[in-house]
Every structure is written in C-alpha cells, then in structure tokens.
C-alpha atoms as a PDB file:
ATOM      1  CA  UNK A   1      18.152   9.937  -3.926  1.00  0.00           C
ATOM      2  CA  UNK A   2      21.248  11.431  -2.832  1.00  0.00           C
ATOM      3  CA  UNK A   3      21.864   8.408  -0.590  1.00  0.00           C
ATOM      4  CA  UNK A   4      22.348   5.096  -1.305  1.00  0.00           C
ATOM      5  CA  UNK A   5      18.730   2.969  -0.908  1.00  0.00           C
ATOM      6  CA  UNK A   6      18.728  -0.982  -1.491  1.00  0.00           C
ATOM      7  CA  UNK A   7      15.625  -2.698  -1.489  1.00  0.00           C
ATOM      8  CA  UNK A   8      14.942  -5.972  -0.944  1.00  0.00           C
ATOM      9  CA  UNK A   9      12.356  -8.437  -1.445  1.00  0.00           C
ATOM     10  CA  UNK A  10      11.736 -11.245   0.400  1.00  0.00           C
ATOM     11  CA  UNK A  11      10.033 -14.158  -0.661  1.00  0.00           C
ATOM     12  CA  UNK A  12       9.632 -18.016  -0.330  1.00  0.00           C
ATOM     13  CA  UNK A  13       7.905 -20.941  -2.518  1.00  0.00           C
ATOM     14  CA  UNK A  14       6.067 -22.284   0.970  1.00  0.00           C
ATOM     15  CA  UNK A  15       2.809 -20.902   1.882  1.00  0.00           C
ATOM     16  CA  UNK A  16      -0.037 -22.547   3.631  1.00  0.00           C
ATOM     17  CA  UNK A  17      -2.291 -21.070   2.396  1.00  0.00           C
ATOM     18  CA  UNK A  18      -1.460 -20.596  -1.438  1.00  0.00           C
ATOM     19  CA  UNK A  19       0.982 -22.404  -2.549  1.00  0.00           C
ATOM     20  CA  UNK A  20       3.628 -21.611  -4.991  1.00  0.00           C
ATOM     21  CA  UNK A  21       2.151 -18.038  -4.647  1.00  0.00           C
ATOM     22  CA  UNK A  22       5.294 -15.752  -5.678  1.00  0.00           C
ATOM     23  CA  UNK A  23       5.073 -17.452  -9.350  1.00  0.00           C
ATOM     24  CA  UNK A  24       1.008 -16.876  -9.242  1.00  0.00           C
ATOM     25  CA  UNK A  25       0.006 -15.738 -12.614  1.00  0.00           C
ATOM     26  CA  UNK A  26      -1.312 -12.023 -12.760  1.00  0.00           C
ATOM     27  CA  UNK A  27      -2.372 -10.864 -15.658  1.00  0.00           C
ATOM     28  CA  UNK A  28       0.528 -12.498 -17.300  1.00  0.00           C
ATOM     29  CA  UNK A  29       3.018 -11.957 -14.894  1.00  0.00           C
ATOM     30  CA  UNK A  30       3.782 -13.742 -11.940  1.00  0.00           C
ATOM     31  CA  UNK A  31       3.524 -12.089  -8.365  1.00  0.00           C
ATOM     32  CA  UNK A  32       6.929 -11.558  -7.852  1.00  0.00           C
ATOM     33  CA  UNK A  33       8.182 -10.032 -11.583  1.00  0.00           C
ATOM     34  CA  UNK A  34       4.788  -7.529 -10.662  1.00  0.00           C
ATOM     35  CA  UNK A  35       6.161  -6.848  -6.914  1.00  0.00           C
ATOM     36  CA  UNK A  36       9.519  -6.257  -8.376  1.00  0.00           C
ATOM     37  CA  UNK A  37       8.129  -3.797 -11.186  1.00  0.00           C
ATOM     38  CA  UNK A  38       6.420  -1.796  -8.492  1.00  0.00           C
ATOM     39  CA  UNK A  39      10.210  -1.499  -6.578  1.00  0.00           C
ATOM     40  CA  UNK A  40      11.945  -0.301  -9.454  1.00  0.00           C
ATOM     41  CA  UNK A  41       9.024   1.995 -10.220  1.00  0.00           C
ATOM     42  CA  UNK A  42       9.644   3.737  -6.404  1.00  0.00           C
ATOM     43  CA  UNK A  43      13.070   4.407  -8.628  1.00  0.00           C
ATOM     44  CA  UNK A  44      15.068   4.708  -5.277  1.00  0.00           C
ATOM     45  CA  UNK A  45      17.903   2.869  -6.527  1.00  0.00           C
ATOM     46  CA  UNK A  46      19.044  -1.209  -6.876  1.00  0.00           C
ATOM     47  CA  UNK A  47      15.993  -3.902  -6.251  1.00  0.00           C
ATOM     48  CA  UNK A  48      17.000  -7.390  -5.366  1.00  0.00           C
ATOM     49  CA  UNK A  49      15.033 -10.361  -4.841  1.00  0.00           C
ATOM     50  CA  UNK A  50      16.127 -12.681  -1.722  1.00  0.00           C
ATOM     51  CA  UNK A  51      14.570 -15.867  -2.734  1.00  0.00           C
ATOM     52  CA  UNK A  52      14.805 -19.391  -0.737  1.00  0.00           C
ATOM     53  CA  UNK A  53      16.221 -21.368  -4.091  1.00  0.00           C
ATOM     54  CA  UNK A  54      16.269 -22.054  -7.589  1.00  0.00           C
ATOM     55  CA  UNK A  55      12.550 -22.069  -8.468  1.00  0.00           C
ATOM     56  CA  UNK A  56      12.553 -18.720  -7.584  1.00  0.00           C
ATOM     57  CA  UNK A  57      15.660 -17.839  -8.781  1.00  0.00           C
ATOM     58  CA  UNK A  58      14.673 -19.261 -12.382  1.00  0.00           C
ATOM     59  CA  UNK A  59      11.764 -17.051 -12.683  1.00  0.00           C
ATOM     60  CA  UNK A  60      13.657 -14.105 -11.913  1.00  0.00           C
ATOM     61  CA  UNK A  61      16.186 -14.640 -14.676  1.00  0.00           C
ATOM     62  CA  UNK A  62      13.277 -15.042 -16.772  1.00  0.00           C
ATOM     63  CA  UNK A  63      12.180 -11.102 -16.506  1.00  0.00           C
ATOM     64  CA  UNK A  64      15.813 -10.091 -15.979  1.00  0.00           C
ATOM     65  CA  UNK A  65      15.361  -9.309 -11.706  1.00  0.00           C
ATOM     66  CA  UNK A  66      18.160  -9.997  -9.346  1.00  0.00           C
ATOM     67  CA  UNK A  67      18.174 -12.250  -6.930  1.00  0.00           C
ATOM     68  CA  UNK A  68      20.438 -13.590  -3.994  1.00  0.00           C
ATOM     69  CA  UNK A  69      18.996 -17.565  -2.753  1.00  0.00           C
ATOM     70  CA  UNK A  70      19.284 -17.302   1.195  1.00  0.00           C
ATOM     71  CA  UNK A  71      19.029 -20.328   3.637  1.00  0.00           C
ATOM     72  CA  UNK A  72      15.390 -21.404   3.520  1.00  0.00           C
ATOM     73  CA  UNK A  73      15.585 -22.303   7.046  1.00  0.00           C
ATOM     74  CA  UNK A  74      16.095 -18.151   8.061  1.00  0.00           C
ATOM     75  CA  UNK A  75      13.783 -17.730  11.396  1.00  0.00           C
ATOM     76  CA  UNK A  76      12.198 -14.375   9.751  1.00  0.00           C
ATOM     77  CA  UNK A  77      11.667 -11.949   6.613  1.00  0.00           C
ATOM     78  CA  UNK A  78      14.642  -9.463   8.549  1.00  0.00           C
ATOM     79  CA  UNK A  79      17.007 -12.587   9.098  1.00  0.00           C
ATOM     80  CA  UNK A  80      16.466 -12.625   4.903  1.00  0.00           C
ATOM     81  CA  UNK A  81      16.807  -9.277   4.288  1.00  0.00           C
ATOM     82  CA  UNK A  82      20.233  -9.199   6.193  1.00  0.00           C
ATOM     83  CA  UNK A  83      21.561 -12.380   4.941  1.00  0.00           C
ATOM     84  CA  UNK A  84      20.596 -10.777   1.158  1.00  0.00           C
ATOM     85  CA  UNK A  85      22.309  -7.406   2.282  1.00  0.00           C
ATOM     86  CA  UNK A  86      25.172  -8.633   3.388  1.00  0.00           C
ATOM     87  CA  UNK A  87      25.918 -11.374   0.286  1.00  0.00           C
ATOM     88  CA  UNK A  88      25.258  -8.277  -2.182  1.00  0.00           C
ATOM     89  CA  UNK A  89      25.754  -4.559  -1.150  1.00  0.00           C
ATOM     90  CA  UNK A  90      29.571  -5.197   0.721  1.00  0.00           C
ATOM     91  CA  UNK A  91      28.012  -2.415   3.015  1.00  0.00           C
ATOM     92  CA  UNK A  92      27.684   0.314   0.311  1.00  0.00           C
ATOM     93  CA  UNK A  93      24.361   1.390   1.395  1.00  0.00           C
ATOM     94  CA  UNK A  94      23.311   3.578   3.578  1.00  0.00           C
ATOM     95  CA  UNK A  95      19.006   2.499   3.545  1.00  0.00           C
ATOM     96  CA  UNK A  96      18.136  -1.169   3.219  1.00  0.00           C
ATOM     97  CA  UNK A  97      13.982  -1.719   2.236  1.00  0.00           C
ATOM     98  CA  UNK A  98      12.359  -4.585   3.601  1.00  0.00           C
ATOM     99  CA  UNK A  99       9.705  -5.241   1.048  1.00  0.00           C
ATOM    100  CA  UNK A 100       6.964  -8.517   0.979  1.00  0.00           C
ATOM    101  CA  UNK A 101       6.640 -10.292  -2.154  1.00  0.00           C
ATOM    102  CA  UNK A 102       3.566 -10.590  -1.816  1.00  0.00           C
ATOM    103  CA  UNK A 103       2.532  -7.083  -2.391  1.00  0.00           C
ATOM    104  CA  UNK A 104       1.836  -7.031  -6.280  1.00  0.00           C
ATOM    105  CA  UNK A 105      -0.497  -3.794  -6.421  1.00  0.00           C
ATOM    106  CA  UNK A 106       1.599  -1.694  -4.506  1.00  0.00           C
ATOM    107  CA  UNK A 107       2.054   2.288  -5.262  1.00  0.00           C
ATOM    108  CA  UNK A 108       5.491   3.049  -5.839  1.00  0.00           C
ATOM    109  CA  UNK A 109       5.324   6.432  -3.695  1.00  0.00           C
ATOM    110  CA  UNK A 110       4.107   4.142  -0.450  1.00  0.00           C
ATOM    111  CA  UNK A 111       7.625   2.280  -0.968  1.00  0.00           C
ATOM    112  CA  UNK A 112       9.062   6.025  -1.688  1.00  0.00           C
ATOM    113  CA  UNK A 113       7.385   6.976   1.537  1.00  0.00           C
ATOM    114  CA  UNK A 114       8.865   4.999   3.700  1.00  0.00           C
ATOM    115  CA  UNK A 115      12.392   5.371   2.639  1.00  0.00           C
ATOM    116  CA  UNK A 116      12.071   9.437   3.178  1.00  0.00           C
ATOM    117  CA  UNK A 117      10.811   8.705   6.273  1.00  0.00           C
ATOM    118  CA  UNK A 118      13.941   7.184   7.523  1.00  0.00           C
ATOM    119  CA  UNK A 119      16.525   9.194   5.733  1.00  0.00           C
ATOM    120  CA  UNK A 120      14.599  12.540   6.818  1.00  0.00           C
ATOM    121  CA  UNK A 121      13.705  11.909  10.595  1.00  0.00           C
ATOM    122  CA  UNK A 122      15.962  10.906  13.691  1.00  0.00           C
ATOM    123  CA  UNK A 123      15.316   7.333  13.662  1.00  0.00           C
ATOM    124  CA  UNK A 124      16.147   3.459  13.682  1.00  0.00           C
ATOM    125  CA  UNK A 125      13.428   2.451  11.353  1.00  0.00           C
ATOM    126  CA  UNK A 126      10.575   3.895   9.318  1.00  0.00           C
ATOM    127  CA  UNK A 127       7.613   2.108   8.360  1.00  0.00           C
ATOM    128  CA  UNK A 128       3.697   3.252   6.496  1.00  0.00           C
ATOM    129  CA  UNK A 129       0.668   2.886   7.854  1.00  0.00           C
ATOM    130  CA  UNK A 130      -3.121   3.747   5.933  1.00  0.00           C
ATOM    131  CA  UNK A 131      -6.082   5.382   7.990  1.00  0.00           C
ATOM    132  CA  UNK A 132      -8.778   2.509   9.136  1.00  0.00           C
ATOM    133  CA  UNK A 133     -11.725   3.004   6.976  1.00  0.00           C
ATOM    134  CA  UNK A 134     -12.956  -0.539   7.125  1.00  0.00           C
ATOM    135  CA  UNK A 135     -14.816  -0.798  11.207  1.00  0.00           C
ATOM    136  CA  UNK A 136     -14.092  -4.704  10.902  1.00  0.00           C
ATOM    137  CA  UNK A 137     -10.502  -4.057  10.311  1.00  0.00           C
ATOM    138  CA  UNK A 138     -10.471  -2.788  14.098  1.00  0.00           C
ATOM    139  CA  UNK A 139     -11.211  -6.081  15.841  1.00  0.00           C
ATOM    140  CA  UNK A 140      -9.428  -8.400  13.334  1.00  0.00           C
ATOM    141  CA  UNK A 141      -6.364  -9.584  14.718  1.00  0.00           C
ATOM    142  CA  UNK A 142      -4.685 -10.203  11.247  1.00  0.00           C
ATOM    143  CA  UNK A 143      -4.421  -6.314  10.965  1.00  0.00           C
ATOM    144  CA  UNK A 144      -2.047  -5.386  12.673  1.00  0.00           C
ATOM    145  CA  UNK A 145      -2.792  -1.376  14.376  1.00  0.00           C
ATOM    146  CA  UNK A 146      -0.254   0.859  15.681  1.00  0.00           C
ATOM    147  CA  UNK A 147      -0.150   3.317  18.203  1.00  0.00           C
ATOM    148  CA  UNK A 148       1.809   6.554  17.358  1.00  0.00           C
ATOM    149  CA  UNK A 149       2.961   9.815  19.077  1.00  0.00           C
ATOM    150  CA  UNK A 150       2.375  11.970  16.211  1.00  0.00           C
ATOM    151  CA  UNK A 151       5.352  14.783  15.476  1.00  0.00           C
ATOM    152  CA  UNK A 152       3.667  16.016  12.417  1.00  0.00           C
ATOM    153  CA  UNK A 153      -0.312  15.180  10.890  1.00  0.00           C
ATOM    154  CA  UNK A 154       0.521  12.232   9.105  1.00  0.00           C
ATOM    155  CA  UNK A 155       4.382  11.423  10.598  1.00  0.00           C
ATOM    156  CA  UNK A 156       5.060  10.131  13.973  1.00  0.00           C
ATOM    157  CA  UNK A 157       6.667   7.749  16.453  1.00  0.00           C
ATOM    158  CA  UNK A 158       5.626   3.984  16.973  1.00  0.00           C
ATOM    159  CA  UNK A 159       4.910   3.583  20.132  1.00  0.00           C
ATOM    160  CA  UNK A 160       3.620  -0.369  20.159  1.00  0.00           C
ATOM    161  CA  UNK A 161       1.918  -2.130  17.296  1.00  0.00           C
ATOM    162  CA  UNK A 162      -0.653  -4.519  18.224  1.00  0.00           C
ATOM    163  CA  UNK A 163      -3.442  -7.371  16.685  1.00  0.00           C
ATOM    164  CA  UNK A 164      -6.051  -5.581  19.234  1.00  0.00           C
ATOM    165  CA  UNK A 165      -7.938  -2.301  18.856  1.00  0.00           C
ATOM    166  CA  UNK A 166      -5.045   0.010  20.208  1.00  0.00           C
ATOM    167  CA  UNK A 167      -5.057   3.230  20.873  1.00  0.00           C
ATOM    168  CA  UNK A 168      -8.875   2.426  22.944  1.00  0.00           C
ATOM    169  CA  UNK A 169     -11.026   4.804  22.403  1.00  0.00           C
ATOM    170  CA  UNK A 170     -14.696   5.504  24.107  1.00  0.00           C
ATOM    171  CA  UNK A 171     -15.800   6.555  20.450  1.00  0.00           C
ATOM    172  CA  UNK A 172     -16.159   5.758  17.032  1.00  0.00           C
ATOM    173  CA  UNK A 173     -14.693   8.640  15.758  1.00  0.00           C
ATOM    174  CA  UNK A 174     -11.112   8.201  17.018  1.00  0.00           C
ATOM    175  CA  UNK A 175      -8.676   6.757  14.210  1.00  0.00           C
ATOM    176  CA  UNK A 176      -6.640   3.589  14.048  1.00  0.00           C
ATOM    177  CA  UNK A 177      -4.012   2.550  11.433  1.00  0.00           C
ATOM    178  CA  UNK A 178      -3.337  -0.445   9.821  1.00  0.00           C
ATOM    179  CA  UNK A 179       0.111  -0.897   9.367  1.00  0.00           C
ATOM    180  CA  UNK A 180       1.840  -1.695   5.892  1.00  0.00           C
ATOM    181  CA  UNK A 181       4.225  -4.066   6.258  1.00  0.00           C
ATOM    182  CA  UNK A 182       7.345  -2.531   4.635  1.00  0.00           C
ATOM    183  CA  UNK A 183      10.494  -1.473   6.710  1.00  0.00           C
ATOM    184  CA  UNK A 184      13.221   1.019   5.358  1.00  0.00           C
ATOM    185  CA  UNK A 185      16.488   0.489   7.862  1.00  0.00           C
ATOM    186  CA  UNK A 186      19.227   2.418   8.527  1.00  0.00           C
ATOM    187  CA  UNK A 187      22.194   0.075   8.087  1.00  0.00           C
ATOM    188  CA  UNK A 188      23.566   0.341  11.677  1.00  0.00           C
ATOM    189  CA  UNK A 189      20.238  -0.205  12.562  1.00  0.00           C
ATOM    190  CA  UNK A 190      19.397  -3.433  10.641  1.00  0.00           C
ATOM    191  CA  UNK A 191      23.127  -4.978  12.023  1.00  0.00           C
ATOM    192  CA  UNK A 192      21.863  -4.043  15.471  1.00  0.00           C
ATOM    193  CA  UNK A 193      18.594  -5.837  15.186  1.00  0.00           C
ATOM    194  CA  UNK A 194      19.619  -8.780  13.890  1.00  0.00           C
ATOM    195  CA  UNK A 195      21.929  -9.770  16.657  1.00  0.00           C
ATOM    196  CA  UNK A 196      18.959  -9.511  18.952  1.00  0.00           C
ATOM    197  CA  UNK A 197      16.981 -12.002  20.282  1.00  0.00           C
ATOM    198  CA  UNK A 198      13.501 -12.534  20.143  1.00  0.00           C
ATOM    199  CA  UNK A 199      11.692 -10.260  22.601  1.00  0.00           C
ATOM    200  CA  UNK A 200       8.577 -11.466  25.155  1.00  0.00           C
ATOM    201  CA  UNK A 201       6.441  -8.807  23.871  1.00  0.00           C
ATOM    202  CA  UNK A 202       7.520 -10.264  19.840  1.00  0.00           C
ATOM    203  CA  UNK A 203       6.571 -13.808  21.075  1.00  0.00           C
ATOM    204  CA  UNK A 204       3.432 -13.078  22.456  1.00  0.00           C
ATOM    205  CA  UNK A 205       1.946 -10.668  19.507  1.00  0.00           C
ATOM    206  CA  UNK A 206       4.250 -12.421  16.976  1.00  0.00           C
ATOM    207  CA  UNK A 207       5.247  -9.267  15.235  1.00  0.00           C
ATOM    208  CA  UNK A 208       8.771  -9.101  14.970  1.00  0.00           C
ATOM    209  CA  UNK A 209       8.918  -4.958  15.013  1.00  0.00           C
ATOM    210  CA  UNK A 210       8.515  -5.336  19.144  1.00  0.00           C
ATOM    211  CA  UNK A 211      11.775  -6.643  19.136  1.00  0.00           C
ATOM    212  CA  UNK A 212      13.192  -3.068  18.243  1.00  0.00           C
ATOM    213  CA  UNK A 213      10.657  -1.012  20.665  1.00  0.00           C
ATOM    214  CA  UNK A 214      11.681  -3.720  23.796  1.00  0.00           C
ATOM    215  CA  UNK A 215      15.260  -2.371  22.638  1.00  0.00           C
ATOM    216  CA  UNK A 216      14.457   1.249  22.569  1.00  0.00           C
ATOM    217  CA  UNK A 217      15.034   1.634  19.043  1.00  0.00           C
ATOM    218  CA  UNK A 218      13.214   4.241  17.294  1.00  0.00           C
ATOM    219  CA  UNK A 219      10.598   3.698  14.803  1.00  0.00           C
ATOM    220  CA  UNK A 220       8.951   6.337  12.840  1.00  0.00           C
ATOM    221  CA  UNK A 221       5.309   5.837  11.016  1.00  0.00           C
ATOM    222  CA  UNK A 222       4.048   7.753   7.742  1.00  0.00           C
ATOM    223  CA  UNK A 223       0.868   7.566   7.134  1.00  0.00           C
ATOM    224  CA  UNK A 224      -0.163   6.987   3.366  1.00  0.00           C
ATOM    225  CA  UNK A 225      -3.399   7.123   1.784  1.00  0.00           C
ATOM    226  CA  UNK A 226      -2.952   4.100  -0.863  1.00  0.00           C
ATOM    227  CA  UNK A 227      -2.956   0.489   0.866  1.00  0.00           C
ATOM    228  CA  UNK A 228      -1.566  -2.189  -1.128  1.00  0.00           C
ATOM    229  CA  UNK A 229      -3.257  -5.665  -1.003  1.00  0.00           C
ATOM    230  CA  UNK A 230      -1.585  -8.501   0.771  1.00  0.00           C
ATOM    231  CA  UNK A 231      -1.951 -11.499  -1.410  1.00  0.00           C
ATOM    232  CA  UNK A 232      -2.477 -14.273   1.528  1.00  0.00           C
ATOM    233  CA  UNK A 233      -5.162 -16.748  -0.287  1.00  0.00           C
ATOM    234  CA  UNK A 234      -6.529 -17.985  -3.451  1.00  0.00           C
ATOM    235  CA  UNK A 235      -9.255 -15.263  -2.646  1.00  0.00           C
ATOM    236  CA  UNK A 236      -7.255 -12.526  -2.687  1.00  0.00           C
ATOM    237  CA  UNK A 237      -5.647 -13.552  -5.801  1.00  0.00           C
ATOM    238  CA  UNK A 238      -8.550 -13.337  -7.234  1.00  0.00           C
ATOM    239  CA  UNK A 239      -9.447  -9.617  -5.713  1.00  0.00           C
ATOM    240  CA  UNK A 240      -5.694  -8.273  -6.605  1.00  0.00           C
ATOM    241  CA  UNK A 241      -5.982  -9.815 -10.282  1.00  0.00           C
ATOM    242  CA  UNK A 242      -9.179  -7.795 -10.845  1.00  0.00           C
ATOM    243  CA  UNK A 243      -7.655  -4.878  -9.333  1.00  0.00           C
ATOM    244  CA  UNK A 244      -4.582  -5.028 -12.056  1.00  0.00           C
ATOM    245  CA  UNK A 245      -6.711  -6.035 -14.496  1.00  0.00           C
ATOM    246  CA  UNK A 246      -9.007  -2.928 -14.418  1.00  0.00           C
ATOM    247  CA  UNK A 247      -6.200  -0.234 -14.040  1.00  0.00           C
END
C-alpha cells in the first residue's frame, strides 16, 4: 500500500477462561506465531506484537516476530495498541491495525479489508463485520451486532453496536452482522481516542467502540464473507485446531 499501515497485535498471558492461551499449541505452532503469520500474510506492511512481558516476548523471538512488552496493567486492547504505537513507529504511520491475538484462522484479505476501508472512505475508524447465518447468534449477547447506514451493499456507517438483536426487525428475513473485532485507525484518530474517557453508553454494553460514536467519531463497517474464529475456551481450541488442521 501506498501508505504507511502498522499492525498490531495485542495479546496477554491472563485469560479466565484458557489460560496461557497465546502460546496454545496449534498444529505445531502456538496461537500467537499463527495470528502473526496471518498479519504478515494481509502483506500491508510492518506486524508487531504488543505483549504484557517476557513469556510472551520469548516466544516471539523464537519464530523471529516483533514485539514491544506494554504495562500489563493497560485498562484496554486500544490503551495497548497506542502504548505499542507510540514506543515503535515515532509517528511514521499513517494506519495503525488493532488486531486480537486470539484470532489464529483468520483470512488475510478480512485484515486487508479493513485497512482499505479506512484509507478509502471519510472516516475515524474502519472495522469488518460477517452476515448472521447462525439464528442463535442473534440473541447471544457475546456477539456483538451492529447497526449500519449502508453507503454502498456491503460498506457503511456504524451507527451503534450492541450485545442485543439490533437493528429489530418484525421478520426473519431482515439481516444482522456480527462484528469482527479488528480496528484499522487513522493516526489522529487513535491519539484522539485515547485521551477520552470511558463513555456511559461503553460502560453499560462494555464495548469500548461506543466511546468513539458518544464522541461523534466516524466509524465505517465492511462487510466480509469469511469470519475468523475467536479462540475464547479450551472448546474452541479444539474447533480452530481442526479447522487448521484440515486446510
């Protein structure tokens, strides 16, 4: 790309749910070498891994990554991404990716996606989203749905995320999007939103993007047809492993 992209991906040891999971074992690799892979394949420009200390850090040396170690005790993924950005690029980019380390499976052109999205559209932000196939997605409050003014069929404005069912609709046959959780920032953009504080709207959903939309900054959504995995269990370890493993 013509401009300059950075992407970044965030990651820490702690996890509830499944612990140690960026140095799970997939296939022979651990989560985060595969999640890294996957970032240089989007071949938009430098990758770096913002890690929360050496553990990390050690295992990216191992498969040759770099890596920044941030203050563990960061309130959010953003608050990483910045801290990365600013220890590493010395402002020389013009795009800054915020991409989850937990995302081992995902295509390349979805990360690609989202970074055209922002250079190409009069924006803050730009973000991905995937059609709903799944009916029980709709009512489950750890997908997180968006509701978009479309400008184009499958590119549009954010106009509020949400855990519920949003846009309602009186039938089945109206879509809803789940969104990806990957960010592509313009750099004034980024600066700006980390020197805000946490919104009522954020607080109550607990999805940091309302923060921006309370703020009137713009957020654009492209919709994408491949939708990575989240790896948030010992469960879907298992699923994403078989995934790899077969293609």
């Amino acid at each position: 790309m013509k401009n300059k992209v950075l992407t970044i991906i965030h990651v820490r040891l702690a996890s509830t749910r499944l612990p140690n999971k960026p140095l799970a074992d997939i296939c022979g690799k651990s989560m985060i070498q595969r999640v890294y892979e996957q970032a240089l394949a989007a071949d938009l420009g430098d990758v770096l891994i913002a890690c929360d200390g050496e553990e990390i850090a050690n295992e990216v040396k191992k498969f040759g990554g770099k890596f920044v170690i941030t203050n563990p005790n960061l309130p959010s993924g953003t608050d990483r991404i910045y801290a990365a950005y600013t220890t590493y690029a010395q402002n020389n980019f013009d795009v800054i990716v915020n991409l989850q380390g937990d995302l081992p499976n995902i295509d390349p052109q979805v990360i690609r996606a989202a970074a055209e999205a922002v250079l190409e559209n009069d924006c803050d932000f730009a973000t991905v989203a995937s059609k709903i196939k799944n009916e029980s997605e709709i009512t489950n409050p750890n997908v997180v749905k968006i509701a978009i003014a479309f400008k184009e069929k499958n590119l549009g404005r954010a106009l509020y995320f949400s855990r519920c069912a949003i846009p309602y609709s009186k039938t089945n046959a109206a879509d809803f999007y789940h969104h990806i959780g990957i960010y592509a920032y313009k750099k004034a953009a980024l600066e700006k939103f980390v020197k805000l504080a946490p919104s009522a709207l954020e607080q109550r959903e607990s999805l940091e993007q309302l923060r921006a939309l309370e703020n009137d900054m713009k957020i654009f959504v492209k919709i994408v047809d491949a939708h990575p995995l989240s790896v948030d269990t010992k469960e879907d370890l298992e699923v994403v492993t078989k995934l790899i493993a077969k293609a």
